[in-house]
C-alpha atoms as a PDB file:
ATOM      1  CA  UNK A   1       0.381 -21.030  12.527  1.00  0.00           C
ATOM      2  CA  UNK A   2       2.320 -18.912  10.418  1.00  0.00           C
ATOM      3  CA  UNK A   3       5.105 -16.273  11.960  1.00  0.00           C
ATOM      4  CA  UNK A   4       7.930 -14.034   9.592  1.00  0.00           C
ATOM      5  CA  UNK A   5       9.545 -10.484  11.111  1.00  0.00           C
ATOM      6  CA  UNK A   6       9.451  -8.013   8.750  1.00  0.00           C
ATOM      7  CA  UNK A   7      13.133  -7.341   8.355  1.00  0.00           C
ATOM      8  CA  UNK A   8      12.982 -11.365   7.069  1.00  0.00           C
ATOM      9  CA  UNK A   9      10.896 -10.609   3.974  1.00  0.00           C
ATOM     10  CA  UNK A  10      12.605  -9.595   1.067  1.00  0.00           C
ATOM     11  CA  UNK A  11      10.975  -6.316  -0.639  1.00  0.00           C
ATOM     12  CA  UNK A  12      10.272  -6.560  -4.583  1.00  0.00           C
ATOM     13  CA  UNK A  13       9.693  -3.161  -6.929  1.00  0.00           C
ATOM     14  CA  UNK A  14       6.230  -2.701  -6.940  1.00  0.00           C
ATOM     15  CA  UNK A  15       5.023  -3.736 -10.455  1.00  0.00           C
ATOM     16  CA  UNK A  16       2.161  -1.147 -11.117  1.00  0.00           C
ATOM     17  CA  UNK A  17       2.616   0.026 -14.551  1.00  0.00           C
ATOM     18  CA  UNK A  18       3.400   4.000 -13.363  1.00  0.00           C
ATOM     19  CA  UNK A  19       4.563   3.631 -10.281  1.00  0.00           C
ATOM     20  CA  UNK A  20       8.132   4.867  -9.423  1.00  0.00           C
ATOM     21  CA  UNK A  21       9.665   4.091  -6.016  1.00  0.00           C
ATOM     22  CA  UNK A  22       7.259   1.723  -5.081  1.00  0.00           C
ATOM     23  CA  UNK A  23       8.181  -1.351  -3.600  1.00  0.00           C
ATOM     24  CA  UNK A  24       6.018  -3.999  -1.246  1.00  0.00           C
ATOM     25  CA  UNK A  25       6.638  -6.916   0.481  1.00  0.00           C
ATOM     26  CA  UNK A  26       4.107  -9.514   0.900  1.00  0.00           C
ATOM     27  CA  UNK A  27       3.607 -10.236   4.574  1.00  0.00           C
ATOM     28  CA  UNK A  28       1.334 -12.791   4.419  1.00  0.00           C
ATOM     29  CA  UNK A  29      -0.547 -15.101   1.398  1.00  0.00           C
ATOM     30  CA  UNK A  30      -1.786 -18.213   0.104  1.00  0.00           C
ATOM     31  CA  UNK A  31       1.063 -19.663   0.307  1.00  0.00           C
ATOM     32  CA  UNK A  32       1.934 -18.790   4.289  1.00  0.00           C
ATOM     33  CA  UNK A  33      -1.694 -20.317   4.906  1.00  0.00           C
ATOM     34  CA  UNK A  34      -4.151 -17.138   4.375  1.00  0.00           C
ATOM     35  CA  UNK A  35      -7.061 -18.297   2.626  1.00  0.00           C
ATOM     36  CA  UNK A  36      -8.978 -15.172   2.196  1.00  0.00           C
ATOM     37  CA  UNK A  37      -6.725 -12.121   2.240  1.00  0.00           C
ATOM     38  CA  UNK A  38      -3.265 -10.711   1.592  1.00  0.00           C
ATOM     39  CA  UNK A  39      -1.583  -8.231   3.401  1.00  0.00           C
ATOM     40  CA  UNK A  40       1.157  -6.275   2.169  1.00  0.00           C
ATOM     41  CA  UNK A  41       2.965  -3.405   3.029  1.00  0.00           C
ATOM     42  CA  UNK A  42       3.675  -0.745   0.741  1.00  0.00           C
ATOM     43  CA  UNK A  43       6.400   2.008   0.892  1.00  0.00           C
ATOM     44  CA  UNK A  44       6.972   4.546  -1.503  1.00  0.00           C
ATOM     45  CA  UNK A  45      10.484   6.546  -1.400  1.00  0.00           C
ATOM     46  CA  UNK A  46      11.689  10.241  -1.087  1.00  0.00           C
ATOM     47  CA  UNK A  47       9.497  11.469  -4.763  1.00  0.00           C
ATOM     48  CA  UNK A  48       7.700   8.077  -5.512  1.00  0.00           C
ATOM     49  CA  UNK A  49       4.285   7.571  -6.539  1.00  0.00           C
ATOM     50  CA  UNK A  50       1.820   4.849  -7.364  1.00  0.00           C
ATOM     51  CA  UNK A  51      -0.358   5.365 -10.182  1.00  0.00           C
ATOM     52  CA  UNK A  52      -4.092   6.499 -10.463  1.00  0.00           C
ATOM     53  CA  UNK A  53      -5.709   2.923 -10.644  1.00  0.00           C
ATOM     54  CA  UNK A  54      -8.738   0.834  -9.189  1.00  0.00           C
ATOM     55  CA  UNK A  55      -9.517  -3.029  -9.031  1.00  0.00           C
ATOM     56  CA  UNK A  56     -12.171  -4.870  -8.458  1.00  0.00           C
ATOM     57  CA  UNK A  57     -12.294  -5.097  -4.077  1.00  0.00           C
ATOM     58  CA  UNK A  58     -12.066  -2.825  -1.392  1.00  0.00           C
ATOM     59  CA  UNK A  59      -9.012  -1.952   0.159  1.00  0.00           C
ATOM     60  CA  UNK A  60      -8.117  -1.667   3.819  1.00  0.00           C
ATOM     61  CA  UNK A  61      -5.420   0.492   4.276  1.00  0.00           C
ATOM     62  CA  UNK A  62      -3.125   1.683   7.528  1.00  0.00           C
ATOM     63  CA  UNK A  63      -1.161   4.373   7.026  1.00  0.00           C
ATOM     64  CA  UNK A  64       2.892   3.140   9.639  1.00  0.00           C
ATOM     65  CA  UNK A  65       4.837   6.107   8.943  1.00  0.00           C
ATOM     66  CA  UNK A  66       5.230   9.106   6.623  1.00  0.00           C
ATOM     67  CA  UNK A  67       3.129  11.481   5.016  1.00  0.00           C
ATOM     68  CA  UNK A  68       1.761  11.509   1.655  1.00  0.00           C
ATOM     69  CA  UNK A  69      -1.256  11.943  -0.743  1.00  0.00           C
ATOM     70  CA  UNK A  70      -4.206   9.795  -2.003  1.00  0.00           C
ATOM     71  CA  UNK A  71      -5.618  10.882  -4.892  1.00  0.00           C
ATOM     72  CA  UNK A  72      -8.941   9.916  -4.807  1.00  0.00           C
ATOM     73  CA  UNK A  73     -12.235  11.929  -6.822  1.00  0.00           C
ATOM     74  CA  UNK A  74     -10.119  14.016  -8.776  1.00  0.00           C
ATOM     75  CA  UNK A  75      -9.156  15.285  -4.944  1.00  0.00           C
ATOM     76  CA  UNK A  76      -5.207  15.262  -3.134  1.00  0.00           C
ATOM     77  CA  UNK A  77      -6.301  14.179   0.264  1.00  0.00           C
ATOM     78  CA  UNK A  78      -3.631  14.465   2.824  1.00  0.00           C
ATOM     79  CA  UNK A  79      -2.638  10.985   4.599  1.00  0.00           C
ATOM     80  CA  UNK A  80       0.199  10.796   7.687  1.00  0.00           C
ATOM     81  CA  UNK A  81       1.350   8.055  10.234  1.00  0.00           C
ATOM     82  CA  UNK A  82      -2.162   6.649  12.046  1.00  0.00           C
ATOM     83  CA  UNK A  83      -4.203   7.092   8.982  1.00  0.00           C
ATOM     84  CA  UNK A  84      -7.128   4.150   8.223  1.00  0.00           C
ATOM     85  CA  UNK A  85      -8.647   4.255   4.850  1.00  0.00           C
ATOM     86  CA  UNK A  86     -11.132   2.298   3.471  1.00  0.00           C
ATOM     87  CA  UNK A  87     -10.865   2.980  -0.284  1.00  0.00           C
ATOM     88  CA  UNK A  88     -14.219   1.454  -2.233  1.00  0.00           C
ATOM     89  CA  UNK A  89     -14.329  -1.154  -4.708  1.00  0.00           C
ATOM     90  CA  UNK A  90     -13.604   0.186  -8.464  1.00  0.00           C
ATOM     91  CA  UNK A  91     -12.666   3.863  -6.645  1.00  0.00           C
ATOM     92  CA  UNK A  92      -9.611   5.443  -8.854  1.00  0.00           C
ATOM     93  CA  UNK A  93      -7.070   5.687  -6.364  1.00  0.00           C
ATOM     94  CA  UNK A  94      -3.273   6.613  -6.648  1.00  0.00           C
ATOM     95  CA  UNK A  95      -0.626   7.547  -3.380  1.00  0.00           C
ATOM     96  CA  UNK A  96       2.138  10.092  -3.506  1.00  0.00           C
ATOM     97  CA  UNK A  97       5.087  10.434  -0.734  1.00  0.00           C
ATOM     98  CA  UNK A  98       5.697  13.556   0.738  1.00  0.00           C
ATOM     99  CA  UNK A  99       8.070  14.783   3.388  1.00  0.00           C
ATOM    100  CA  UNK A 100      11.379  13.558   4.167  1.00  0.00           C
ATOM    101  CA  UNK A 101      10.123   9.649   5.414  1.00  0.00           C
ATOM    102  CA  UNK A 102       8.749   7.328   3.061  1.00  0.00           C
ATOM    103  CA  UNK A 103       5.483   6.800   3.168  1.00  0.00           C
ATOM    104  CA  UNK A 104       4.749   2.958   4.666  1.00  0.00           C
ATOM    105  CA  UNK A 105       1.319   1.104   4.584  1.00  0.00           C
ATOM    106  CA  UNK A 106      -0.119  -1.747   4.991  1.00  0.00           C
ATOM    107  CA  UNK A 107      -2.570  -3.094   3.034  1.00  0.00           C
ATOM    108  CA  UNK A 108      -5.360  -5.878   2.947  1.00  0.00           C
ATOM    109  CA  UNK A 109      -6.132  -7.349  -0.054  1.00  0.00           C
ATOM    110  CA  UNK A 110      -8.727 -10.556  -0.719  1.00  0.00           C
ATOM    111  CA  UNK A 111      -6.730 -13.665  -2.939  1.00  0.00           C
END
C-alpha cells in the first residue's frame, strides 16, 4: 500500500515547452508502486496556460476547482470545478485558467 497527503508532495514547474504557470505534482508513479498509470494533478495560476499539444494515450481528466478553457478542434470549450474529460489519443489539446482560482486537475496518465 502506498499513502502521501497532498500538502506532502512537493509541486515542480510544469515542463511543457509553452506552458506558463503550470506546475504539477505527481501523486502517484512507478516508483510509489503504480504499475500502469500516473496520476498527477495539474494547476495552472491567475493567466497561465498549457500549450496546444497531444501524445500518444488518452487522457482522463477531473476538473477540482477553477474555471478555465480546453482548446480542443480548433474550439475554446469552457471547463469548471466537476468537469470529466476524456481527451482522445493524438487529440491537440491545450488548457487556459480563467477566473480568479486556479484552475486544478487531476490527471491519469499510463507509464
Amino acid at each position: 500500500m502506498y499513502r502521501t497527503n497532498l500538502r506532502a508532495i512537493k509541486a515542480v514547474r510544469f515542463g511543457e515547452i509553452g506552458s506558463t504557470r503550470v506546475t504539477m505534482k505527481q501523486l502517484v508513479g512507478k516508483e510509489d508502486g503504480a504499475e500502469k498509470t500516473a496520476l498527477h494533478e495539474i494547476k495552472i495560476l491567475k493567466g497561465g496556460r498549457t500549450s496546444v499539444h497531444s501524445h500518444n494515450w488518452q487522457h482522463q481528466m477531473f476538473v477540482t476547482s477553477g474555471k478555465g478553457l480546453l482548446l480542443m478542434g480548433g474550439k475554446p470549450v469552457a471547463i469548471q470545478t466537476g468537469d470529466v474529460l476524456v481527451i482522445p489519443r493524438g487529440e491537440a489539446h491545450g488548457f487556459e485558467q480563467r477566473g480568479r482560482a486556479p484552475l486544478v486537475m487531476l490527471t491519469v496518465t499510463p507509464l
